[in-house]
C-alpha atoms as a PDB file:
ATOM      1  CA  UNK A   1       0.000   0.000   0.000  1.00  0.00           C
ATOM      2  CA  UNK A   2       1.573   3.250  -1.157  1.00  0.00           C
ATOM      3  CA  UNK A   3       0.968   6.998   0.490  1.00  0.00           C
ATOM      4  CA  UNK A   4      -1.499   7.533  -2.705  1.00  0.00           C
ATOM      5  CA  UNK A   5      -3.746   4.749  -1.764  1.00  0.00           C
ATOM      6  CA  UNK A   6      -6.922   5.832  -0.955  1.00  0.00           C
ATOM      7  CA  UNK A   7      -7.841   5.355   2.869  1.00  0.00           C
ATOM      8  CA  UNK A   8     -11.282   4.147   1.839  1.00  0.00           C
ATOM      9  CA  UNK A   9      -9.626   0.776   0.127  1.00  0.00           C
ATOM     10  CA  UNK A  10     -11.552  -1.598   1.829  1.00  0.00           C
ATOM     11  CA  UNK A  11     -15.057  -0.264   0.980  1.00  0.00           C
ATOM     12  CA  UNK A  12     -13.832   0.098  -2.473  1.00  0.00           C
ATOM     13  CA  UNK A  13     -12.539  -3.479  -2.918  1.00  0.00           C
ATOM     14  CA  UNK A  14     -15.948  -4.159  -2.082  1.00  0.00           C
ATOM     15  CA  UNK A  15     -17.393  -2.351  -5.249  1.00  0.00           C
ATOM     16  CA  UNK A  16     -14.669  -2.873  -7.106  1.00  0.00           C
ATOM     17  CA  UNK A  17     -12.410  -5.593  -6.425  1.00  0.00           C
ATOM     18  CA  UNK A  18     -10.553  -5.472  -9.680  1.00  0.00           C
ATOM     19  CA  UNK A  19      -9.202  -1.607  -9.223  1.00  0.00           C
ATOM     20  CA  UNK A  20      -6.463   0.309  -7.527  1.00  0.00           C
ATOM     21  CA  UNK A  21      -7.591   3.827  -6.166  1.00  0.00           C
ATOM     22  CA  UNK A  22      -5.401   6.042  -5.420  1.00  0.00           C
ATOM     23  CA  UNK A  23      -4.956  10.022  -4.830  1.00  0.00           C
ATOM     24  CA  UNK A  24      -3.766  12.334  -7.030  1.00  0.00           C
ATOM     25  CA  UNK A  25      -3.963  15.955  -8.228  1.00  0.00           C
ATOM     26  CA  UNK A  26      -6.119  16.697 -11.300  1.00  0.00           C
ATOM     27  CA  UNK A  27      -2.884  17.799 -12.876  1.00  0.00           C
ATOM     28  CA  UNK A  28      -0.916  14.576 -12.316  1.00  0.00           C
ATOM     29  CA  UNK A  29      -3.773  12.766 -13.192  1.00  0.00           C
ATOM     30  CA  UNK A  30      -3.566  14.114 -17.053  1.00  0.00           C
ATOM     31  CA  UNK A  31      -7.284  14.257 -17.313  1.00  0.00           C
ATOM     32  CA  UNK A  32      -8.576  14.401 -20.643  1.00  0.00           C
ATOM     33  CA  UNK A  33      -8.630  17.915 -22.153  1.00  0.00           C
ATOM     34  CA  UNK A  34     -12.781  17.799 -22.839  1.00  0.00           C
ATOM     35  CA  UNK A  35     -13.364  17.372 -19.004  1.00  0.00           C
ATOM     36  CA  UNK A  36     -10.217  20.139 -18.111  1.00  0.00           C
ATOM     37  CA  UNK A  37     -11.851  22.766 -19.824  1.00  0.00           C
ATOM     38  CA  UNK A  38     -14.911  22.510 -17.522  1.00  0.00           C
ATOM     39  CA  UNK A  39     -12.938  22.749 -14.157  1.00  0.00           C
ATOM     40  CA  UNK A  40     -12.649  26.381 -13.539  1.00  0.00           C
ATOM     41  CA  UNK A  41     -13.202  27.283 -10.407  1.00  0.00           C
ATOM     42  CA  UNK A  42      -9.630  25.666  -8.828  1.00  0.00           C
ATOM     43  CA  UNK A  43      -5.920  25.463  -9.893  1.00  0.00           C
ATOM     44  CA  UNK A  44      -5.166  21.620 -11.320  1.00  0.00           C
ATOM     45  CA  UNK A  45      -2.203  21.424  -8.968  1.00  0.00           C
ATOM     46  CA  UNK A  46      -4.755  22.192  -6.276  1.00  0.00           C
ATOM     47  CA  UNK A  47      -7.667  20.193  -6.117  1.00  0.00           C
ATOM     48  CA  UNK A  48      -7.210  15.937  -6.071  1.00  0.00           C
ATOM     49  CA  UNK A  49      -8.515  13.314  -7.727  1.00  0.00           C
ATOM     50  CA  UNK A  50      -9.346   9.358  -6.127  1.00  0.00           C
ATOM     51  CA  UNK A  51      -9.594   7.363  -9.145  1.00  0.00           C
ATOM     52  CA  UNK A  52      -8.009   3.835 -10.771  1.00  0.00           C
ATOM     53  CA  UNK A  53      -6.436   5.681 -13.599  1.00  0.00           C
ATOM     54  CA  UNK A  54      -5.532   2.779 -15.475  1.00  0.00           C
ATOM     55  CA  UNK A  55      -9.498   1.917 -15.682  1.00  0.00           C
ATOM     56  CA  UNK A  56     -10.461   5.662 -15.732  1.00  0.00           C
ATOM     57  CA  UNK A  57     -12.741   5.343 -12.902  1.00  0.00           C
ATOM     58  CA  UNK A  58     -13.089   7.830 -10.112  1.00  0.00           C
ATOM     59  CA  UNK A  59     -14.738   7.505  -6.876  1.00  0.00           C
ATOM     60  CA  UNK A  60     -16.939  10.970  -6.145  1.00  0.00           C
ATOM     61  CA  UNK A  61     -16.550  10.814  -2.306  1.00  0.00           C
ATOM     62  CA  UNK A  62     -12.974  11.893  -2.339  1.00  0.00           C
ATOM     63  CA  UNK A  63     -13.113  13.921  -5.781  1.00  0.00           C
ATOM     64  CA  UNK A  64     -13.994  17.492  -5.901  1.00  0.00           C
ATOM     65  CA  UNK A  65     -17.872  18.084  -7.521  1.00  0.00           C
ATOM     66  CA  UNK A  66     -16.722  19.919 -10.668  1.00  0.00           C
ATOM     67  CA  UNK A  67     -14.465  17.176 -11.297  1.00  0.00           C
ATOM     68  CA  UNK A  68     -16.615  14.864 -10.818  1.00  0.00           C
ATOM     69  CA  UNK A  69     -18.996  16.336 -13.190  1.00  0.00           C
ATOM     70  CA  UNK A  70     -16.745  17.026 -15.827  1.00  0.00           C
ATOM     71  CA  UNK A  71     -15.710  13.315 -15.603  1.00  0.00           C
ATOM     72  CA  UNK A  72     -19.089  12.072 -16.214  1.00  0.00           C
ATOM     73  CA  UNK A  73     -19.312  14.095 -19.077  1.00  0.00           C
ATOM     74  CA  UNK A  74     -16.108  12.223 -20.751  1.00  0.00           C
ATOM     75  CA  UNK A  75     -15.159   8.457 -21.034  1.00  0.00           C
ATOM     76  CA  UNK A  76     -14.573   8.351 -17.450  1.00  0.00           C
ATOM     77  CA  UNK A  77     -16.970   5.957 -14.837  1.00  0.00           C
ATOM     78  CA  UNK A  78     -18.128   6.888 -11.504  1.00  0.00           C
ATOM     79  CA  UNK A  79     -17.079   3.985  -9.259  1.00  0.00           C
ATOM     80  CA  UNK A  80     -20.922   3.354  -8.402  1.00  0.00           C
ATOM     81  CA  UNK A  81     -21.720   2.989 -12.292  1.00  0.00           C
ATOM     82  CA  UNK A  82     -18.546   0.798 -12.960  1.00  0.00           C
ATOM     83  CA  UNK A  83     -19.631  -1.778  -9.750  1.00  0.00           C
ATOM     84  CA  UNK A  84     -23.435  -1.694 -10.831  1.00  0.00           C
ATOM     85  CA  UNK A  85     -24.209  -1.118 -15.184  1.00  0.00           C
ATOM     86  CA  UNK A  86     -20.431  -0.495 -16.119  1.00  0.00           C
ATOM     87  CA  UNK A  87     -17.835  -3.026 -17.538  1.00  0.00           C
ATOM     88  CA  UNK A  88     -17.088  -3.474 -13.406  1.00  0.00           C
ATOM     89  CA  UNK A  89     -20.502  -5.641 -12.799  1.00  0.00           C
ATOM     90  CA  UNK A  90     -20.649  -9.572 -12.000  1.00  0.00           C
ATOM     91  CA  UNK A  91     -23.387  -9.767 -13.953  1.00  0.00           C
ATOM     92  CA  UNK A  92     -23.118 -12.578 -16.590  1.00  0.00           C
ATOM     93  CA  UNK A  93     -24.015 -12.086 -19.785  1.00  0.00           C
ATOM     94  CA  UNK A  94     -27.012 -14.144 -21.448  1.00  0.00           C
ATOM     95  CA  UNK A  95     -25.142 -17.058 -23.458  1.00  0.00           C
ATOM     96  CA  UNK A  96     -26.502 -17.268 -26.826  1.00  0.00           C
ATOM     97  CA  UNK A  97     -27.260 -20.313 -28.711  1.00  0.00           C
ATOM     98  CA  UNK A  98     -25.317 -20.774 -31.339  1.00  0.00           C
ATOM     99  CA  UNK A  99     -27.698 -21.435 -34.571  1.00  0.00           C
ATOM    100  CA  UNK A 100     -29.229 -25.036 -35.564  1.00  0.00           C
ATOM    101  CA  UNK A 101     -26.812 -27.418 -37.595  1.00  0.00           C
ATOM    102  CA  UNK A 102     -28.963 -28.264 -40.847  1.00  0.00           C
ATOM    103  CA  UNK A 103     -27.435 -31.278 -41.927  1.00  0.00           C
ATOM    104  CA  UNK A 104     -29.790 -31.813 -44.652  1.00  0.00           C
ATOM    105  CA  UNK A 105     -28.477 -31.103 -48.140  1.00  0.00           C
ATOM    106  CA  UNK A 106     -30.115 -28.257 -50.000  1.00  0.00           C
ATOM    107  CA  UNK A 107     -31.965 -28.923 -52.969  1.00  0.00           C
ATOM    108  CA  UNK A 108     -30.022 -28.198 -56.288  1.00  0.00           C
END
């Protein structure tokens, strides 16, 4: 566990067992450019981020509001959307049969 790891790792191994959050500032985070232009209101080097950055998932509790909305507005998941309809759920996926053999010849 490093000094970036966020304090709240064992609720969030819970939700998400499969990602590392840690703390960062928005500017070491290298955020994309569509969500930086909405964050006005504080200096990058200022305000921090909690978020897997590898998955591009941040968790809200320990994330400033206008970052957190300018994330939602990009590529980015909220940690509660990854764990529940995001590519984070258990959920399995309806198997789908594969189509009927016809092993009868067609007619000519």
């Amino acid at each position: 566990m490093s000094a970036r790891t966020c304090p709240d790792w064992p609720k969030l191994m819970e939700m998400a067992s499969d990602l590392q959050f840690k703390h960062f500032t928005v500017a070491e985070a290298q955020l994309p450019a569509d969500a930086l232009t909405q964050i006005s209101h504080v200096s990058l080097d200022d305000v921090e981020i909690c978020c897997d950055l590898d998955h591009h998932v941040f968790n809200p509790a320990h994330t400033d509001p206008e970052v957190c909305a300018a994330l939602r507005a990009s590529h980015w998941f909220d940690v509660r959307e990854w764990a529940t309809s995001g590519p984070g759920t258990d959920a399995e996926l309806p198997q789908v049969d594969p189509e009927p053999q016809n092993d009868t010849p067609h007619a000519a």
